[in-house]
C-alpha atoms as a PDB file:
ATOM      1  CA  UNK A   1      29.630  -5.397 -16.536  1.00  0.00           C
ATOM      2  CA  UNK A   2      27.455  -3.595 -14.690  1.00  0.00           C
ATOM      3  CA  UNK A   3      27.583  -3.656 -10.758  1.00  0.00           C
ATOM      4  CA  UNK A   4      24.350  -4.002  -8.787  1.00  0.00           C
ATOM      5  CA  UNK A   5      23.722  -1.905  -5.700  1.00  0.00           C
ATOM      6  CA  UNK A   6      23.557  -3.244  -2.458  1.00  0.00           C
ATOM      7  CA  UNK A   7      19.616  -2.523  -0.850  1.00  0.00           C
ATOM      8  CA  UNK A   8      21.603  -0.832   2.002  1.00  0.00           C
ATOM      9  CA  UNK A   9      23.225   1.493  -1.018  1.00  0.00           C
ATOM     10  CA  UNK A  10      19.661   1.938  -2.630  1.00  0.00           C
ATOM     11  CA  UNK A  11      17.948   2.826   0.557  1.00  0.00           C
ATOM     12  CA  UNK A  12      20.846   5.487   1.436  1.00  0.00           C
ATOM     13  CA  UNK A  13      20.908   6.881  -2.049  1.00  0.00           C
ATOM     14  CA  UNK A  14      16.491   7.309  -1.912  1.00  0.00           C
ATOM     15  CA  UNK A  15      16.858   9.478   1.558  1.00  0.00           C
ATOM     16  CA  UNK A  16      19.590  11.259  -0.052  1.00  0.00           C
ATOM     17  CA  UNK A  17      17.061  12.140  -3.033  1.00  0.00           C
ATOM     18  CA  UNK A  18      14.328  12.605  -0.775  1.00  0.00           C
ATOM     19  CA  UNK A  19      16.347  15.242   1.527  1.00  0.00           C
ATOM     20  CA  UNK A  20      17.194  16.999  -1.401  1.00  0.00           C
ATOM     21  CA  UNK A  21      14.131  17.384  -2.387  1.00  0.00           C
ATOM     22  CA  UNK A  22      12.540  18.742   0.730  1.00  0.00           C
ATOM     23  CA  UNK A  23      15.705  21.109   0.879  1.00  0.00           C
ATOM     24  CA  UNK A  24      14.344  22.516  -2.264  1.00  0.00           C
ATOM     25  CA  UNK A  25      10.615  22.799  -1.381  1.00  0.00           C
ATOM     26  CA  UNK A  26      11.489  24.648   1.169  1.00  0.00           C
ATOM     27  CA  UNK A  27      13.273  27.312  -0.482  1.00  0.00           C
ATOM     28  CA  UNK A  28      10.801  27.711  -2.723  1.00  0.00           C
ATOM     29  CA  UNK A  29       8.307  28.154  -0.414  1.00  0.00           C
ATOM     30  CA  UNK A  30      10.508  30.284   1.933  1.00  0.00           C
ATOM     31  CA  UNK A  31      10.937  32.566  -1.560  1.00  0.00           C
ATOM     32  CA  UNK A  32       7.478  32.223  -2.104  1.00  0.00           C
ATOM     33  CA  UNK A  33       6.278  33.664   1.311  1.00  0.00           C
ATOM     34  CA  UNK A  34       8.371  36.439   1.450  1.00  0.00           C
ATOM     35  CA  UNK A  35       6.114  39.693   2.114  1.00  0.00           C
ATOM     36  CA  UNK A  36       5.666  43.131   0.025  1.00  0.00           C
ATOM     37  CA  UNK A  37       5.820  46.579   1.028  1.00  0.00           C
ATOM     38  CA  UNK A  38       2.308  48.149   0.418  1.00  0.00           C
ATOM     39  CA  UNK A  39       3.364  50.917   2.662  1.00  0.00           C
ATOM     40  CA  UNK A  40       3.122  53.867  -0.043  1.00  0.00           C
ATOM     41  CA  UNK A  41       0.112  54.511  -2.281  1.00  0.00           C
ATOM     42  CA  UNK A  42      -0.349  51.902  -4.889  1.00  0.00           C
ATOM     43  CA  UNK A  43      -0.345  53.326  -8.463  1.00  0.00           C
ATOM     44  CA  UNK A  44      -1.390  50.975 -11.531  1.00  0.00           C
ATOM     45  CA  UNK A  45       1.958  49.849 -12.020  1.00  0.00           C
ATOM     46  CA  UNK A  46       2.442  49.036  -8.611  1.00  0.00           C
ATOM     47  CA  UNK A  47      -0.925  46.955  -8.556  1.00  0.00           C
ATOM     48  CA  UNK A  48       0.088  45.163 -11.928  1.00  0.00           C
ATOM     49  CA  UNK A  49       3.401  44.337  -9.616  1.00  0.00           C
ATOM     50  CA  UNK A  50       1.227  43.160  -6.818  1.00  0.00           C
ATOM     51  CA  UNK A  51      -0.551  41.022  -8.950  1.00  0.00           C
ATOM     52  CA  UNK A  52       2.214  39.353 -10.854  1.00  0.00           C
ATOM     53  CA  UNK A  53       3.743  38.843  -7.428  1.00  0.00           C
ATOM     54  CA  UNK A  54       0.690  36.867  -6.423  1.00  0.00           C
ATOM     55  CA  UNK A  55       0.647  34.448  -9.085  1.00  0.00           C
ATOM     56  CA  UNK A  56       4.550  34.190  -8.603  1.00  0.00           C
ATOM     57  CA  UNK A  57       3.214  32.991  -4.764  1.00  0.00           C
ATOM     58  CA  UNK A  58       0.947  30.603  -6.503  1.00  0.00           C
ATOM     59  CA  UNK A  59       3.065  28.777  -8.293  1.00  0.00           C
ATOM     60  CA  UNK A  60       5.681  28.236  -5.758  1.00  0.00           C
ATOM     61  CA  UNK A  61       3.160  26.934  -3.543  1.00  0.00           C
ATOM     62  CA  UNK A  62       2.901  24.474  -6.639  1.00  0.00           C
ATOM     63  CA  UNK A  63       5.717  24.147  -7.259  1.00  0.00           C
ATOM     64  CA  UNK A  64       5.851  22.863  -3.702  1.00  0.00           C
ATOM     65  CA  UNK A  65       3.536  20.714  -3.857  1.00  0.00           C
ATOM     66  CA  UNK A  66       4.355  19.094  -6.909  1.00  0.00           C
ATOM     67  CA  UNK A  67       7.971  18.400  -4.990  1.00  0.00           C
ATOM     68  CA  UNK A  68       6.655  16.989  -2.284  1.00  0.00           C
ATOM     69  CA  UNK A  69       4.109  14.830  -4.667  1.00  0.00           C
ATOM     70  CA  UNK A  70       7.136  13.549  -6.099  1.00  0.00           C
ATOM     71  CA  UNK A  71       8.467  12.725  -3.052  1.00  0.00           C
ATOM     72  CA  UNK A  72       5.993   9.745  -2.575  1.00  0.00           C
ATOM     73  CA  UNK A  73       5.778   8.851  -6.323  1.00  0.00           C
ATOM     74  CA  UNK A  74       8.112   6.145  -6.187  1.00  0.00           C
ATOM     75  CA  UNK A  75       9.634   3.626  -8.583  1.00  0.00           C
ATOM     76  CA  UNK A  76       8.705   0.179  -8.076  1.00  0.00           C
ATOM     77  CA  UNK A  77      11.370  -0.707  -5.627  1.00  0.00           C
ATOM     78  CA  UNK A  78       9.629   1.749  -3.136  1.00  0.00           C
ATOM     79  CA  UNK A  79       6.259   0.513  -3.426  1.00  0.00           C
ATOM     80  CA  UNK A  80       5.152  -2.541  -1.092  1.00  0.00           C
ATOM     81  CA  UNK A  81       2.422  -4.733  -1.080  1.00  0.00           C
ATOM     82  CA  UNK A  82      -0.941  -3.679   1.627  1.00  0.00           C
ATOM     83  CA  UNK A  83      -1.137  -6.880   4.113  1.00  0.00           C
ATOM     84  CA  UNK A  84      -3.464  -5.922   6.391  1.00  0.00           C
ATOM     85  CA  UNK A  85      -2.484  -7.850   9.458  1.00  0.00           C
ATOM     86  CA  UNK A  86      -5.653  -8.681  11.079  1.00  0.00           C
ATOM     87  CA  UNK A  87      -6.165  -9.692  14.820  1.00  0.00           C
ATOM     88  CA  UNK A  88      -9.491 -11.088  16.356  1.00  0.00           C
ATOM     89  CA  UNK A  89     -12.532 -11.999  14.916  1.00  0.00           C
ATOM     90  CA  UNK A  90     -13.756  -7.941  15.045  1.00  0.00           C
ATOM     91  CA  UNK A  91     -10.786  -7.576  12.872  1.00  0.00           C
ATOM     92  CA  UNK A  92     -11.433 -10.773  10.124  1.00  0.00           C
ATOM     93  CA  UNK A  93     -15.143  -9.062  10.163  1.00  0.00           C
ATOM     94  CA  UNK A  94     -14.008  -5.433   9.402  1.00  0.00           C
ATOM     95  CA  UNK A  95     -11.418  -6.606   6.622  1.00  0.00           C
ATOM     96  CA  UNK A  96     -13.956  -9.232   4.843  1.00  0.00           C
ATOM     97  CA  UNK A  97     -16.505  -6.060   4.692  1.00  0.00           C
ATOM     98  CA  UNK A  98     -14.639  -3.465   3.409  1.00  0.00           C
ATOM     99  CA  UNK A  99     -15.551  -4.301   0.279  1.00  0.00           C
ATOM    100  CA  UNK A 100     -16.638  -7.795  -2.205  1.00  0.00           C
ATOM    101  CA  UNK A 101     -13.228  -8.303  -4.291  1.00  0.00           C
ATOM    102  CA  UNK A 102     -11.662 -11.639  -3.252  1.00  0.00           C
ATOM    103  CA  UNK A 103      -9.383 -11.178   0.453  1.00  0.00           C
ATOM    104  CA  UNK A 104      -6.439 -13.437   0.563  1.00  0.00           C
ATOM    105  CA  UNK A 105      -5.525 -14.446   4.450  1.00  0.00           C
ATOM    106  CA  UNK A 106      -2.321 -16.126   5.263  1.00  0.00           C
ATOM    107  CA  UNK A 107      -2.536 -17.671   8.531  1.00  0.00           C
ATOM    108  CA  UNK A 108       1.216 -18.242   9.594  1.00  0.00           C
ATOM    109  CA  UNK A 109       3.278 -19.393  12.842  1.00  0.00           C
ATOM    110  CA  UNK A 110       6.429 -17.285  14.051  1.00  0.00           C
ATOM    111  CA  UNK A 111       8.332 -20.363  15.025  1.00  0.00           C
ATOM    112  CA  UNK A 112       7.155 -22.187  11.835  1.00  0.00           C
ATOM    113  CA  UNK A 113      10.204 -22.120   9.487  1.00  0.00           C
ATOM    114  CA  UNK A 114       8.224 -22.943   6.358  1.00  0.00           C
ATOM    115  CA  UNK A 115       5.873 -19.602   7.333  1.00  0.00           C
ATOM    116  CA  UNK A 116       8.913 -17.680   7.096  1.00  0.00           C
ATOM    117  CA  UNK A 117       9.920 -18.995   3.527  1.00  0.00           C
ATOM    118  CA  UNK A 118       6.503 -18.692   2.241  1.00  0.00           C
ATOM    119  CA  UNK A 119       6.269 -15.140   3.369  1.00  0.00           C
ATOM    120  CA  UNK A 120       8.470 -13.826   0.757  1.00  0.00           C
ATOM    121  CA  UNK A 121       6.583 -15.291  -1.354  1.00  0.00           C
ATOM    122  CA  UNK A 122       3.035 -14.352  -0.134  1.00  0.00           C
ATOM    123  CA  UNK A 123       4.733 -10.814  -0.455  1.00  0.00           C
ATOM    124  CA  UNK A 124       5.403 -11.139  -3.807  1.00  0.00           C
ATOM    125  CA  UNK A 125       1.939 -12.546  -4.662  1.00  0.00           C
ATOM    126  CA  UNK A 126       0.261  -9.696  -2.361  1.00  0.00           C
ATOM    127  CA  UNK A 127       2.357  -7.043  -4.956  1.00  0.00           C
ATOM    128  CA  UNK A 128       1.223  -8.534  -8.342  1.00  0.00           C
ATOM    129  CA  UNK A 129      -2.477  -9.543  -7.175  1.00  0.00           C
ATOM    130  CA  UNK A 130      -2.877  -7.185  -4.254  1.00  0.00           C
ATOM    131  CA  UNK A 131      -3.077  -3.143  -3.747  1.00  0.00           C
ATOM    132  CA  UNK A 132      -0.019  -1.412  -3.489  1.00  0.00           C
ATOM    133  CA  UNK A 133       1.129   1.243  -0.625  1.00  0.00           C
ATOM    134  CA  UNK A 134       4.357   4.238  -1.318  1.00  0.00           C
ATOM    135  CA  UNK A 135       6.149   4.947   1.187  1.00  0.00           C
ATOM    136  CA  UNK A 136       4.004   7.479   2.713  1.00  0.00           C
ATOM    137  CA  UNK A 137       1.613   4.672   2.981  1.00  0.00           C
ATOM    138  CA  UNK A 138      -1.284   5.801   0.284  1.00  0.00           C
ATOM    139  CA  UNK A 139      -2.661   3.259  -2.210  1.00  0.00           C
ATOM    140  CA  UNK A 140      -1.171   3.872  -5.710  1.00  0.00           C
ATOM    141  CA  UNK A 141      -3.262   0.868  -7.272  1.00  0.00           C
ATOM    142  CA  UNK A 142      -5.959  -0.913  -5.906  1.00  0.00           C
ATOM    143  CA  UNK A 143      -5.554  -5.073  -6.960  1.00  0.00           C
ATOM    144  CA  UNK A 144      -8.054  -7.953  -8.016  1.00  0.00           C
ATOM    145  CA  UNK A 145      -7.763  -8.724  -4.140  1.00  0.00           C
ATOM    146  CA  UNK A 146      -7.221  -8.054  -0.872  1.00  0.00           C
ATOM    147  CA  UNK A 147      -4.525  -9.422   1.048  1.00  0.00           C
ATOM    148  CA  UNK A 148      -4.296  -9.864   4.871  1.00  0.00           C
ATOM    149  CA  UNK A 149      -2.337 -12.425   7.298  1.00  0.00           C
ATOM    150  CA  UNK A 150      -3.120 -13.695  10.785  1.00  0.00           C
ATOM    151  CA  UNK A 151      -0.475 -14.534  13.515  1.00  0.00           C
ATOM    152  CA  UNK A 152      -1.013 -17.858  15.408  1.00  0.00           C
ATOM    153  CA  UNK A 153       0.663 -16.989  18.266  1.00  0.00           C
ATOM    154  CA  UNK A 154      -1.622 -13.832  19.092  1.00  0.00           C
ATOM    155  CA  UNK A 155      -4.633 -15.213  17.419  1.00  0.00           C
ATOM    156  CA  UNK A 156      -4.999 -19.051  18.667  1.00  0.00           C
ATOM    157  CA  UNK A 157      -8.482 -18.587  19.413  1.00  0.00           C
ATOM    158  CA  UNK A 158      -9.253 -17.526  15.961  1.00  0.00           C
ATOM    159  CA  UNK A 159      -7.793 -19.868  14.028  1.00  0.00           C
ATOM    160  CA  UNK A 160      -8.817 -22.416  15.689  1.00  0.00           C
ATOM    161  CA  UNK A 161     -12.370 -21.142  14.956  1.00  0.00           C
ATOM    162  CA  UNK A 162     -11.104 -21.352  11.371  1.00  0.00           C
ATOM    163  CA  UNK A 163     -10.214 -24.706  11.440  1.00  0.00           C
ATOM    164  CA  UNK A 164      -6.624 -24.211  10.419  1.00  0.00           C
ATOM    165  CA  UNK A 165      -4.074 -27.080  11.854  1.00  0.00           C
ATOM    166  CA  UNK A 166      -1.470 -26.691   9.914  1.00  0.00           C
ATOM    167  CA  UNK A 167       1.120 -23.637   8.628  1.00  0.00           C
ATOM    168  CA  UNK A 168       1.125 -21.778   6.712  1.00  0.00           C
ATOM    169  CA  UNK A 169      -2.569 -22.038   5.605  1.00  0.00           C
ATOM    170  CA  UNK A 170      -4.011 -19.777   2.602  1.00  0.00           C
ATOM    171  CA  UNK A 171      -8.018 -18.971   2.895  1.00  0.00           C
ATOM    172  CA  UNK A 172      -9.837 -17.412   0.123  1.00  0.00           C
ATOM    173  CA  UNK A 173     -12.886 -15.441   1.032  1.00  0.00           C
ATOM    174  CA  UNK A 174     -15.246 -13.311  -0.755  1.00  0.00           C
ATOM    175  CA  UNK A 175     -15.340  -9.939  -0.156  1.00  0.00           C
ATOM    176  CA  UNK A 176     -18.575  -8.505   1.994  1.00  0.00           C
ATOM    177  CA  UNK A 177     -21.101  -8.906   4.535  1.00  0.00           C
ATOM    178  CA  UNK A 178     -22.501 -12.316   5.136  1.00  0.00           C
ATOM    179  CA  UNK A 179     -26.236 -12.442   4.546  1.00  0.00           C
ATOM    180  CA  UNK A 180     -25.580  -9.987   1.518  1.00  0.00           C
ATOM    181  CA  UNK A 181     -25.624 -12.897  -1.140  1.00  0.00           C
ATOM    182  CA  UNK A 182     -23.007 -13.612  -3.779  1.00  0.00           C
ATOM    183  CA  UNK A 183     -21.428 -15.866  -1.295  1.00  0.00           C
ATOM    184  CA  UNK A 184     -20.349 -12.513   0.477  1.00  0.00           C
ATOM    185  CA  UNK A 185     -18.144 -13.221   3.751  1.00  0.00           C
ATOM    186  CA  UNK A 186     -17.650 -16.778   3.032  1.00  0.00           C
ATOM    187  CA  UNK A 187     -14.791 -18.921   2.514  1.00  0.00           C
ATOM    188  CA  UNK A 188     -13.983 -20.332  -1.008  1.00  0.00           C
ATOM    189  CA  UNK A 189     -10.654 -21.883  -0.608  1.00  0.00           C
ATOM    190  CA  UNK A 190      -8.118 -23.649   1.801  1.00  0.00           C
ATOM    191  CA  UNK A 191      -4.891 -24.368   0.725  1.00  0.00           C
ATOM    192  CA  UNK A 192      -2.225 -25.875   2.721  1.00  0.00           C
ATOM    193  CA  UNK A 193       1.024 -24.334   1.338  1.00  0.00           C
ATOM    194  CA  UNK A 194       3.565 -26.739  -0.108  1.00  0.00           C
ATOM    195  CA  UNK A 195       6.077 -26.173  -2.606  1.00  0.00           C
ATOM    196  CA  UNK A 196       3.778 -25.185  -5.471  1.00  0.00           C
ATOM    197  CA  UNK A 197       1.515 -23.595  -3.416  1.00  0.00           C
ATOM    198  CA  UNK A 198       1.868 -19.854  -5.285  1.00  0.00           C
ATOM    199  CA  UNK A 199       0.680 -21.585  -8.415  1.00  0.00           C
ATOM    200  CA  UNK A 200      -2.334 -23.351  -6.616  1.00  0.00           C
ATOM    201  CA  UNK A 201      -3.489 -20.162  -5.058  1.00  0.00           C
ATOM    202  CA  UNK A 202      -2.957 -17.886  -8.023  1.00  0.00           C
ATOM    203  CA  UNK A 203      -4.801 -20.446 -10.132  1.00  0.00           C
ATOM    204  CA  UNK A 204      -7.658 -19.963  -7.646  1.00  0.00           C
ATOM    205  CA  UNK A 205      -7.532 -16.443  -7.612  1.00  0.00           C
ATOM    206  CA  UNK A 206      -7.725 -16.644 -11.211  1.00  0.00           C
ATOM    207  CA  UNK A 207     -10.296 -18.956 -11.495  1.00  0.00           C
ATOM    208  CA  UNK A 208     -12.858 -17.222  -8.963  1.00  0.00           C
ATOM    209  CA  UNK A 209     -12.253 -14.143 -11.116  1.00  0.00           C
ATOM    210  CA  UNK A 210     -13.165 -15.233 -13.973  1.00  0.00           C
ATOM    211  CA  UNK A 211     -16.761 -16.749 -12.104  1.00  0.00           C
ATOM    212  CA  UNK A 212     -17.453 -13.224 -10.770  1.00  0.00           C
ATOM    213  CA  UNK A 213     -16.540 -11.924 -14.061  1.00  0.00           C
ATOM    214  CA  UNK A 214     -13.486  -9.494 -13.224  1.00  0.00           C
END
């Protein structure tokens, strides 16, 4: 039977890698830098030597930087899910506009138990619908939506503006200015999260996707 590691033994054994690795970029780049004596008078051969050494250089340095691209390539386990976590209304403007796909806001309580339950799954929702960030924090895929969450407790103003009373609340917007058209910065859905509420609001995501034709 196979034995599953522990997170804590998957997390140690990933900086492990990732030391390694930058152990051996630098090396190679150390090796790659090191300087040649030009002090006599260069003959063809020693030019032909100069110039092999330079493309030697070259590919270190990509050699390098291949390393250190593999250093935030990650396998699925390292990716996470981009929630934006968005606080007053400047900051529910700026993340509706940034472009039209569908955003996804979670509005959520810290002492609200049920928040914390649904917030695993909102995660999980955020990494099959949503973009996804490596560990260096750069989008490897961009989703069908945006995902973003609001905190009651530094945001009471604003979602009281929203018209949420109850956590944790689900709003669907589209994507974009309002005043642009398409429905642009307005709300679509409100779902109150229950037990099935994944399926209700991936059903909706679905559905407004297939109205805007994605």
């Amino acid at each position: 039977m196979t034995q599953q590691l522990k997170p804590t033994t998957k997390s140690k054994l990933f900086h492990l890698r990732t030391l390694l690795l930058a152990t051996v970029t630098c090396i190679i780049y150390f090796l790659g830098t090191i300087p040649v004596c030009h002090s006599f008078a260069p003959t063809h051969s020693h030019q032909l030597l100069h110039c092999q050494t330079t493309i030697q250089r070259k590919n270190n340095h990509d050699i390098s930087r291949n390393i250190f691209r593999e250093l935030v390539m990650e396998d699925d386990e390292d990716l996470r899910a981009d929630i934006t976590a968005i606080e007053k209304p400047d900051g529910l403007d700026s993340f509706l506009q940034e472009d039209d796909r569908l955003c996804v806001i979670k509005l959520h309580a810290p002492y609200c138990k049920a928040c914390r339950a649904f917030g695993i799954k909102f995660r999980k929702l955020a990494m099959e619908k949503g973009d996804l960030l490596n560990t260096a924090k750069e989008k490897v895929r961009s989703g069908d939506a945006r995902f973003g969450a609001i905190d009651y407790a530094s945001n009471v103003k604003l979602c009281k503006n929203m018209g949420v009373k109850k956590f944790p609340t689900v709003l669907i917007f589209r994507g974009g200015k309002k005043g642009d058209g398409g429905g642009r910065g307005e709300k679509l859905r409100e779902i109150v999260c229950k037990q099935s509420a994944v399926e209700d609001i991936v059903g909706e995501i679905d559905e407004l996707l297939a109205l805007n034709g994605r």
